[in-house]
N, C-alpha and C. Protein backbone atom coordinates (compact mmCIF):
# COMPACT_ATOMS: atom_id res chain seq x y z
N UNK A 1 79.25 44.34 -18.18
CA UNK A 1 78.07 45.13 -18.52
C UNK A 1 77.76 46.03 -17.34
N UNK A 2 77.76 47.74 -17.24
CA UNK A 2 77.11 48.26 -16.62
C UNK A 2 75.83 47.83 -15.93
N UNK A 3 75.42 48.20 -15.03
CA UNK A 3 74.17 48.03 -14.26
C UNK A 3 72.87 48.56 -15.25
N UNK A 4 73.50 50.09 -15.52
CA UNK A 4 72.37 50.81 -16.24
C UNK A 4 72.03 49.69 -18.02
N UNK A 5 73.26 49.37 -18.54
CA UNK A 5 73.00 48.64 -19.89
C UNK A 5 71.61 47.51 -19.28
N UNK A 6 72.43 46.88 -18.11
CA UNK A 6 71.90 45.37 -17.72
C UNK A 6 70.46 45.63 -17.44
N UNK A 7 69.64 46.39 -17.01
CA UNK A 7 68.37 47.29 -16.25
C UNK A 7 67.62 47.04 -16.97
N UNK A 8 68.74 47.87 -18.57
CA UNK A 8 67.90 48.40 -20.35
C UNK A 8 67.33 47.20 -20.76
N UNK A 9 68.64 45.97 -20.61
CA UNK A 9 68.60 44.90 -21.60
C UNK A 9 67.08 43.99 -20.67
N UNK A 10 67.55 43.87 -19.45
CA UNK A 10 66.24 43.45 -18.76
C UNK A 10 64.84 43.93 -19.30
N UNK A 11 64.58 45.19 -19.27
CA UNK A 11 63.28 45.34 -20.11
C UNK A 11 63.03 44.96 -21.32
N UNK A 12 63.94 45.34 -22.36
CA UNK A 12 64.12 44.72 -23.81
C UNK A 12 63.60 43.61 -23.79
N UNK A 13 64.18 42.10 -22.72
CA UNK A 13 63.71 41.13 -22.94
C UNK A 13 62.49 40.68 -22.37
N UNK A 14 61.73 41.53 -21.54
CA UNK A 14 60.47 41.71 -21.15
C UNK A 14 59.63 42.23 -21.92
N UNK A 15 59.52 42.35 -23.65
CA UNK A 15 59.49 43.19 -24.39
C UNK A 15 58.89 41.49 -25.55
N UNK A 16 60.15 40.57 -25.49
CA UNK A 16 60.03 40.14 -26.69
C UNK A 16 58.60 38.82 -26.39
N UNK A 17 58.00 38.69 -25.64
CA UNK A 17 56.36 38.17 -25.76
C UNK A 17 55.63 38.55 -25.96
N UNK A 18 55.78 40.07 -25.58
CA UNK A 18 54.51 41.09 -26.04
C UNK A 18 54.52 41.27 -27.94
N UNK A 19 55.69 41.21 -28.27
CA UNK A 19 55.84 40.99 -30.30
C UNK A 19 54.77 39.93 -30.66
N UNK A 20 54.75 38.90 -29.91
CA UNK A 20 54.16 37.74 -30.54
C UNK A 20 52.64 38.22 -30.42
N UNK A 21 52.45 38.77 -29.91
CA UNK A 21 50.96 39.20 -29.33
C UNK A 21 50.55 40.45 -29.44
N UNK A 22 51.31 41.65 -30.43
CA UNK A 22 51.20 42.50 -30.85
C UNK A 22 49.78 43.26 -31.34
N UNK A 23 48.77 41.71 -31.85
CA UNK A 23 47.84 42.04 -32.54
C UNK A 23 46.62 42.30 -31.62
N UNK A 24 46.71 42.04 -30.67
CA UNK A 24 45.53 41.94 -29.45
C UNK A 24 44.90 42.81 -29.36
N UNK A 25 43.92 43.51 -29.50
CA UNK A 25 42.93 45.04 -29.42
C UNK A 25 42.98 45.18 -27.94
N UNK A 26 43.80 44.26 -26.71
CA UNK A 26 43.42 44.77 -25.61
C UNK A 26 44.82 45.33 -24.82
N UNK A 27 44.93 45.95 -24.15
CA UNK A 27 46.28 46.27 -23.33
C UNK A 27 47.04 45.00 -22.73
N UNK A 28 47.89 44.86 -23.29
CA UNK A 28 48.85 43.26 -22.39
C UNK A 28 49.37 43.96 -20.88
N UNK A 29 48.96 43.00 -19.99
CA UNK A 29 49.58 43.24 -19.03
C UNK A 29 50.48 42.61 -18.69
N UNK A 30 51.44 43.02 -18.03
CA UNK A 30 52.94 42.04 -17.49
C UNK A 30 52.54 42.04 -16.01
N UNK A 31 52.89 40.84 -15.23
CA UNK A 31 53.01 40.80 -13.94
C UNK A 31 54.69 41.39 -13.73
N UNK A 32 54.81 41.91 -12.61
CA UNK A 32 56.14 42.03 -12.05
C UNK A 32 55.79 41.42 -10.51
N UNK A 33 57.25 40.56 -10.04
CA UNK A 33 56.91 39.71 -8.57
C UNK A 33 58.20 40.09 -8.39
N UNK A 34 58.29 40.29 -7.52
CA UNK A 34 59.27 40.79 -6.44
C UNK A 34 59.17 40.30 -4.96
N UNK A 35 60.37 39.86 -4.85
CA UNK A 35 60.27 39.65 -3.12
C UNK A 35 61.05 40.80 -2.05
N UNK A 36 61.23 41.55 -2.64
CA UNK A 36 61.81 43.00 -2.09
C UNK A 36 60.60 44.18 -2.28
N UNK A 37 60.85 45.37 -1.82
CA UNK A 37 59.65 46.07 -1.72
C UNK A 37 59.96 47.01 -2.45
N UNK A 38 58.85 48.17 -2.68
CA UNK A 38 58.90 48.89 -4.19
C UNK A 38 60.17 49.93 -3.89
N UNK A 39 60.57 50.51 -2.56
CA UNK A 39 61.88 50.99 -2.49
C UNK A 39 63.32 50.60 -2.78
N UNK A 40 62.78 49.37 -2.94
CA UNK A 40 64.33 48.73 -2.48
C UNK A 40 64.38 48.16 -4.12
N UNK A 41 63.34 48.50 -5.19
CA UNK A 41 63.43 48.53 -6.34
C UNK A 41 63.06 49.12 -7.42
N UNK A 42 63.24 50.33 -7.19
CA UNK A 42 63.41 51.20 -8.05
C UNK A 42 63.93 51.71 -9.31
N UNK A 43 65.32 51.34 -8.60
CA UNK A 43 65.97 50.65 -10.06
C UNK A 43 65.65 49.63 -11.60
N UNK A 44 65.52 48.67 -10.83
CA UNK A 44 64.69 47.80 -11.88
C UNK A 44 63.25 48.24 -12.36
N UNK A 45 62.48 48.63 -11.67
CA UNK A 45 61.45 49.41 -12.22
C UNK A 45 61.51 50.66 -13.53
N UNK A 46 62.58 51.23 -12.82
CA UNK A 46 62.85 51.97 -14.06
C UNK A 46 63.59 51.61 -15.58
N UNK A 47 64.27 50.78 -14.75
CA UNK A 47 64.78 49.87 -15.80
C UNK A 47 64.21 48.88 -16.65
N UNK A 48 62.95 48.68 -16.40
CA UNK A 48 62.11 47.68 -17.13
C UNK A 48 61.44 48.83 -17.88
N UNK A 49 60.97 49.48 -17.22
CA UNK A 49 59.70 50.44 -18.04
C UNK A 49 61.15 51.49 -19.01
N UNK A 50 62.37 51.90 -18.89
CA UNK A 50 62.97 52.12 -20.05
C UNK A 50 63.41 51.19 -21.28
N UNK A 51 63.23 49.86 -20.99
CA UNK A 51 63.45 48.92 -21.52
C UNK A 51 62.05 48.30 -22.69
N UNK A 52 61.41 48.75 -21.90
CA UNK A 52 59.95 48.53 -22.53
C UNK A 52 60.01 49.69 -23.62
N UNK A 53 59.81 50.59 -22.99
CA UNK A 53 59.86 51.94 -24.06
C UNK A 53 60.52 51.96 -24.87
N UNK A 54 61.63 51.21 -25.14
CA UNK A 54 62.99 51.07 -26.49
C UNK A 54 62.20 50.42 -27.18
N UNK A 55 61.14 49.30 -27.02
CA UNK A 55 60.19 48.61 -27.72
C UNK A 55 58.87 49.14 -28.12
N UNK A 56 58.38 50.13 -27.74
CA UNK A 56 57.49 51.26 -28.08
C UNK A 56 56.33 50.94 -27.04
N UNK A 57 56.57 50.00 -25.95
CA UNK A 57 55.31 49.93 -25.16
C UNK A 57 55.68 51.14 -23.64
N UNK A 58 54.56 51.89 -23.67
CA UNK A 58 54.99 52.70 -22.19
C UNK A 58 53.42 52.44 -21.33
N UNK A 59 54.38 51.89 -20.47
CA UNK A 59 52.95 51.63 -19.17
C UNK A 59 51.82 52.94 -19.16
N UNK A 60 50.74 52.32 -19.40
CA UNK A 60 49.49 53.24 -19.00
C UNK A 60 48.94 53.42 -20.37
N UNK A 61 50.02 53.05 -21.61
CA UNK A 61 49.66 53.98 -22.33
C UNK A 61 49.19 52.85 -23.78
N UNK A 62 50.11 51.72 -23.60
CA UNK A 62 49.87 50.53 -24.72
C UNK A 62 50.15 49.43 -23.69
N UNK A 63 50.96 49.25 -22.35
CA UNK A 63 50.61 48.14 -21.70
C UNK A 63 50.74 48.74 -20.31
N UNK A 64 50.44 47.14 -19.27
CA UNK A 64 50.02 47.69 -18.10
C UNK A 64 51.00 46.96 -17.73
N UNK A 65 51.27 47.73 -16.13
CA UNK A 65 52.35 46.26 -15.42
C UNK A 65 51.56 46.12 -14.17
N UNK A 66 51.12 44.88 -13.80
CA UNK A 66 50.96 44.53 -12.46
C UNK A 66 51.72 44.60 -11.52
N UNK A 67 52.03 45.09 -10.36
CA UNK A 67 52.92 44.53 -9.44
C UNK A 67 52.10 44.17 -8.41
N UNK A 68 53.18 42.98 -7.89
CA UNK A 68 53.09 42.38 -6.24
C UNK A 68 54.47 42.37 -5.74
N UNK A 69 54.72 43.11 -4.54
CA UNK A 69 55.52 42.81 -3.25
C UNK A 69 55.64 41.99 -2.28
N UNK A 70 56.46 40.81 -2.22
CA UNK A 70 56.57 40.16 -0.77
C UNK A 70 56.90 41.11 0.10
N UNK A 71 57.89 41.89 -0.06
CA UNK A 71 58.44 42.71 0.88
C UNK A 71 59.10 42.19 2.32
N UNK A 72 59.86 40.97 1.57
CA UNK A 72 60.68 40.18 2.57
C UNK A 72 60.21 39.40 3.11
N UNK A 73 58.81 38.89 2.90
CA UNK A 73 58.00 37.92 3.59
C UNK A 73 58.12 36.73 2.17
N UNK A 74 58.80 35.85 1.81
CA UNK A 74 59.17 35.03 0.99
C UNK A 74 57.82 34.27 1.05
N UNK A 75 56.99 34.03 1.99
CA UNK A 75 56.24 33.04 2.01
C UNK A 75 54.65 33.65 1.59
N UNK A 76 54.57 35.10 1.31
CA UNK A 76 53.88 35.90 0.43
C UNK A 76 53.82 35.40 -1.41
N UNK A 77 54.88 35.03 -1.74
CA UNK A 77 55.38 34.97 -2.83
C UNK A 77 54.26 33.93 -3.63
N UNK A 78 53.65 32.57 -3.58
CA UNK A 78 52.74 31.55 -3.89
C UNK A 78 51.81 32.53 -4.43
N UNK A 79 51.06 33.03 -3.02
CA UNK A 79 49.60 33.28 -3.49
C UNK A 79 50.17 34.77 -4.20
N UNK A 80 51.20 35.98 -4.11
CA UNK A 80 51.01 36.90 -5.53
C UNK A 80 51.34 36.31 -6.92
N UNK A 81 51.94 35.07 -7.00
CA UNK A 81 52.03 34.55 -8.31
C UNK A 81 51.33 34.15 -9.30
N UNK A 82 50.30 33.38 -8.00
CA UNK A 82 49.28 32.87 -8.06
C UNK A 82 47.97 33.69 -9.26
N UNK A 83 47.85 35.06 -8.20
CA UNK A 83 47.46 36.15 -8.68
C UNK A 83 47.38 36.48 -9.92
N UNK A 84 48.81 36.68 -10.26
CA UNK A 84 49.50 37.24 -11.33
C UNK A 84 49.13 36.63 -12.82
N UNK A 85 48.94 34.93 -12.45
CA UNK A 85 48.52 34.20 -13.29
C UNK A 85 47.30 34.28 -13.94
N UNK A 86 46.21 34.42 -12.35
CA UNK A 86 45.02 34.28 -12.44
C UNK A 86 44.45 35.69 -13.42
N UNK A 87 45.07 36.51 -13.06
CA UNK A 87 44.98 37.60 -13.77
C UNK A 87 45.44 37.92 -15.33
N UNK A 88 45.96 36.75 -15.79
CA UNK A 88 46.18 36.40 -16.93
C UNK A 88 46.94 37.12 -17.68
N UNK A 89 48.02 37.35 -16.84
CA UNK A 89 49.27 38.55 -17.66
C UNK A 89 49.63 37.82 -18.54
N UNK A 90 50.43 38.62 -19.42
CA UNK A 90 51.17 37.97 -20.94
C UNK A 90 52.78 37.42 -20.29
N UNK A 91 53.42 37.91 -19.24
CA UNK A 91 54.18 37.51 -19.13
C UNK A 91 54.28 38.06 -17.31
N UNK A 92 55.30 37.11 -17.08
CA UNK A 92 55.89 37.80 -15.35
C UNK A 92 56.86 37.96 -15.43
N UNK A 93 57.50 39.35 -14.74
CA UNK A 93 58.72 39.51 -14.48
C UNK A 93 59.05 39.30 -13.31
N UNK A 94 60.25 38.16 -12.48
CA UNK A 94 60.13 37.49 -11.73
C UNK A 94 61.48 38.23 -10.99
N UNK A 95 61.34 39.05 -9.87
CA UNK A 95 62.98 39.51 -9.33
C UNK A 95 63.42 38.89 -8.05
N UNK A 96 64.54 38.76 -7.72
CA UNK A 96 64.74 37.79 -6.80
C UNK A 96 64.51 36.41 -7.08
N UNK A 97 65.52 35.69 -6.62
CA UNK A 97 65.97 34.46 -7.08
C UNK A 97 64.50 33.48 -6.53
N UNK A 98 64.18 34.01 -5.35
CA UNK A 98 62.83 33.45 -4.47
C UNK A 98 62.10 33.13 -5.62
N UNK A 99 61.35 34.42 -6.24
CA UNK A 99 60.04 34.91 -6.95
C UNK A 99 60.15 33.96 -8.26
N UNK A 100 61.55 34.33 -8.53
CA UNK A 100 61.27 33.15 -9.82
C UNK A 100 61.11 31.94 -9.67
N UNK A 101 61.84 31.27 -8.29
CA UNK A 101 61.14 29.76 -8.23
C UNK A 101 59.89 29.78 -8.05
N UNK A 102 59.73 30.77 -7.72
CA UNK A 102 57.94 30.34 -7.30
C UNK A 102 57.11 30.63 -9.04
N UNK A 103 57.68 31.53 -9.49
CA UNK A 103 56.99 31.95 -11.10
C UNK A 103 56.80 30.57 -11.49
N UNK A 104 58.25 30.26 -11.60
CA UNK A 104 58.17 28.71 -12.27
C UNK A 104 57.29 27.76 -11.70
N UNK A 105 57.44 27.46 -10.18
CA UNK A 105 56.50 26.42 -9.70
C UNK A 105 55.02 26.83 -10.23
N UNK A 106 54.77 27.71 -10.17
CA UNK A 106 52.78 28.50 -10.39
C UNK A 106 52.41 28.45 -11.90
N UNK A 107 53.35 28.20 -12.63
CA UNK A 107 52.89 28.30 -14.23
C UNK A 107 53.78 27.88 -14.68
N UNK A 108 53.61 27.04 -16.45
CA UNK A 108 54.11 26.90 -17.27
C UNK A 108 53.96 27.16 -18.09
N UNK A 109 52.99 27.54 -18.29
CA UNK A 109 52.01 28.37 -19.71
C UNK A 109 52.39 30.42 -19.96
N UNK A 110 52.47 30.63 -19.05
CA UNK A 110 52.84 32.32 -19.03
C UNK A 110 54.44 32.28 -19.29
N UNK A 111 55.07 32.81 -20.23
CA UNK A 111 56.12 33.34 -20.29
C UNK A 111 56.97 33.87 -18.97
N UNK A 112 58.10 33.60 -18.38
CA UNK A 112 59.05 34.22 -17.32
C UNK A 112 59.88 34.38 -17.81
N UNK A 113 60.72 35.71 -17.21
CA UNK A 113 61.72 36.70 -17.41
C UNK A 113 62.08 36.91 -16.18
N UNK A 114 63.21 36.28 -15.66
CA UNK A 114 63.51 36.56 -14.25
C UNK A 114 64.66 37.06 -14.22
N UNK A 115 65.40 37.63 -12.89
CA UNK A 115 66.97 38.25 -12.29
C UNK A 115 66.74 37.57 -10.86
N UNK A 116 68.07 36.59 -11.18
CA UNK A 116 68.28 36.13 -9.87
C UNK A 116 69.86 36.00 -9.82
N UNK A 117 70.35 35.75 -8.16
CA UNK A 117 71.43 36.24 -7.97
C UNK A 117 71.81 34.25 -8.08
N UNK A 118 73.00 33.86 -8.41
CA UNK A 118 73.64 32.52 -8.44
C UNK A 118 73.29 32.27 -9.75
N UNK A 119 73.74 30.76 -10.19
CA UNK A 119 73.63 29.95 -11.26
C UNK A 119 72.13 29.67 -11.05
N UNK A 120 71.66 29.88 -12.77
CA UNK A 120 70.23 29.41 -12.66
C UNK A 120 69.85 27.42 -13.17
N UNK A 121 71.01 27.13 -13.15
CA UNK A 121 70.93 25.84 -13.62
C UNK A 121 70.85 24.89 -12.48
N UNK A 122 71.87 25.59 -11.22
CA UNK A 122 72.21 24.90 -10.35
C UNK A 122 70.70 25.21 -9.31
N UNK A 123 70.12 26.85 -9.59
CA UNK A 123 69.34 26.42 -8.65
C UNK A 123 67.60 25.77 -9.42
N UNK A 124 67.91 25.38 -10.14
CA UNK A 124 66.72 24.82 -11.19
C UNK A 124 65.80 25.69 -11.93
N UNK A 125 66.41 26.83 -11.96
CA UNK A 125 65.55 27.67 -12.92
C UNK A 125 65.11 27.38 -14.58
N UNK A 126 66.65 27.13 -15.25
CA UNK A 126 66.57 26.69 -16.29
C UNK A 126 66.79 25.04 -16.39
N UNK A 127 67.45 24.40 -17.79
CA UNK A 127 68.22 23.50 -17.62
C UNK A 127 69.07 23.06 -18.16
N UNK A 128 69.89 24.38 -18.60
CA UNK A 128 70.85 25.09 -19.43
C UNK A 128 71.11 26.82 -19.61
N UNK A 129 72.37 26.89 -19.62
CA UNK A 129 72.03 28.30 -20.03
C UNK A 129 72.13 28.54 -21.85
N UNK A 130 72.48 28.22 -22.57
CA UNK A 130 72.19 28.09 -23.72
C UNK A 130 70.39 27.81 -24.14
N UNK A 131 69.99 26.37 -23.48
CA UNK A 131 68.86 26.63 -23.97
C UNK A 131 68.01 26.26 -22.62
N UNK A 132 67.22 27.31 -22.32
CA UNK A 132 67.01 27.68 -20.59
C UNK A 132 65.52 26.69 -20.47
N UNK A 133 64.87 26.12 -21.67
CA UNK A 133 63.86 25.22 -22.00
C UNK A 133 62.58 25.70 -21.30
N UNK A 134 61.56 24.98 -21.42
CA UNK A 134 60.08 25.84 -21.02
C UNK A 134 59.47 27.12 -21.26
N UNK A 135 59.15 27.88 -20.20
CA UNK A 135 58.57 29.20 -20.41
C UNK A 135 59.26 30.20 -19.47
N UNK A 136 61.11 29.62 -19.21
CA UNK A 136 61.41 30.81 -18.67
C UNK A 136 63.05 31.39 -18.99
N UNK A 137 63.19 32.28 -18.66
CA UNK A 137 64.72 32.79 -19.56
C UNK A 137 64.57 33.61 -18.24
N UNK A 138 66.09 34.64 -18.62
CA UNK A 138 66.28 35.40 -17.28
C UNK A 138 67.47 35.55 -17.51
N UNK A 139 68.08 36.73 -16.59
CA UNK A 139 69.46 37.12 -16.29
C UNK A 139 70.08 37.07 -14.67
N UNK A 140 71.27 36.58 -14.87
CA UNK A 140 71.70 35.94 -13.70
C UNK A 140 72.77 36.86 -13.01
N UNK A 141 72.53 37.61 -12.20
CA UNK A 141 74.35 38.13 -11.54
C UNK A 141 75.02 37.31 -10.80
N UNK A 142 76.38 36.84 -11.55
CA UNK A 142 77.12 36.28 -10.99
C UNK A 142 78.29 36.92 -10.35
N UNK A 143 79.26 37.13 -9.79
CA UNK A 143 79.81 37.58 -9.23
C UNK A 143 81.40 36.15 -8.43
N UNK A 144 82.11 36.94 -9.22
CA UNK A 144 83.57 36.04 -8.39
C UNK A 144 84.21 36.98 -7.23
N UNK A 145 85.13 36.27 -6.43
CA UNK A 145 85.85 36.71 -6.16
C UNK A 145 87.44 36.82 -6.42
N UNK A 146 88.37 36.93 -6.65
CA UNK A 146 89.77 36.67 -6.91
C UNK A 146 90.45 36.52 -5.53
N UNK A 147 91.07 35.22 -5.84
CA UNK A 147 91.55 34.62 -4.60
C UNK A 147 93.53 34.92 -4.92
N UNK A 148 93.60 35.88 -3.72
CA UNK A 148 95.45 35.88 -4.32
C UNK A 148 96.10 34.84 -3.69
C-alpha cells in the first residue's frame, strides 16, 4: 500500500464512529495525540482530514479535531490524553506507538484509532489482529528486512 492510499485509509477509519453518531445536533469532535510535533506531521494531518472528507465530514465545517503535541516529550502524553477525554471527543486519533499506549491506558469508553510502528499485539495494543477487542483498532507499519 502506498503511503498516500495508507494516510486516505487512516482517515476513512477515523470516520467510521462518527456514522454511529451521525444524529447529534452538535459538532463531534475527534481528539488527535501525537507524540511528534505538528511539523513533523503533516502528512498525517492531511491525511486524516482527506480521509474524513471521503466521508463528508470537513473540519470546521461538520466536525472539529482537537489536537495535542508531546513534541518529543513522551511524558507530556498522560495529561493531553487525559484532556482529550475530558473534553469528551467522539473518538482519538492516537499517532505514535507512545500516544496510543497512553490512549488506551486513559480510556476505555472513547473509541481509538491509532498508527504505530511494530506489532500491536506484541506491544499490547490490541489482543489480536483479527479481532483488536475493546475500544481500539489501528494501523500498524511493519517493515522487514531481507536477509541474503
Amino acid at each position: 500500500m502506498k503511503r498516500r492510499e495508507f494516510i486516505l485509509a487512516l482517515g476513512g477509519a477515523a470516520a467510521w464512529p462518527l456514522a454511529g453518531r451521525a444524529q447529534q445536533p452538535t459538532t463531534p469532535v475527534i481528539g488527535f495525540l501525537s507524540g511528534r510535533s505538528p511539523d513533523d506531521s503533516v502528512d498525517l494531518v492531511e491525511g486524516l482530514r482527506g480521509g474524513l472528507g471521503q466521508e463528508g465530514y470537513v473540519e470546521g465545517k461538520n466536525v472539529a479535531i482537537e489536537y495535542r503535541w508531546a513534541e518529543g516529550h513522551f511524558d507530556r502524553l498522560p495529561t493531553l490524553a487525559a484532556d482529550l477525554v475530558e473534553r469528551r471527543v467522539v473518538m482519538i486519533v492516537a499517532v505514535t506507538t507512545p500516544a496510543a499506549l497512553v490512549a488506551k491506558g486513559t480510556t476505555s469508553r472513547v473509541p481509538i484509532v491509532f498508527v504505530a510502528g511494530g506489532d500491536p499485539v506484541n506491544l499490547g495494543l490490541v489482543t489480536g489482529l483479527s479481532r483488536p477487542g475493546g475500544n481500539i483498532t489501528g494501523v500498524s507499519i511493519l517493515s522487514g528486512r531481507a536477509v541474503a
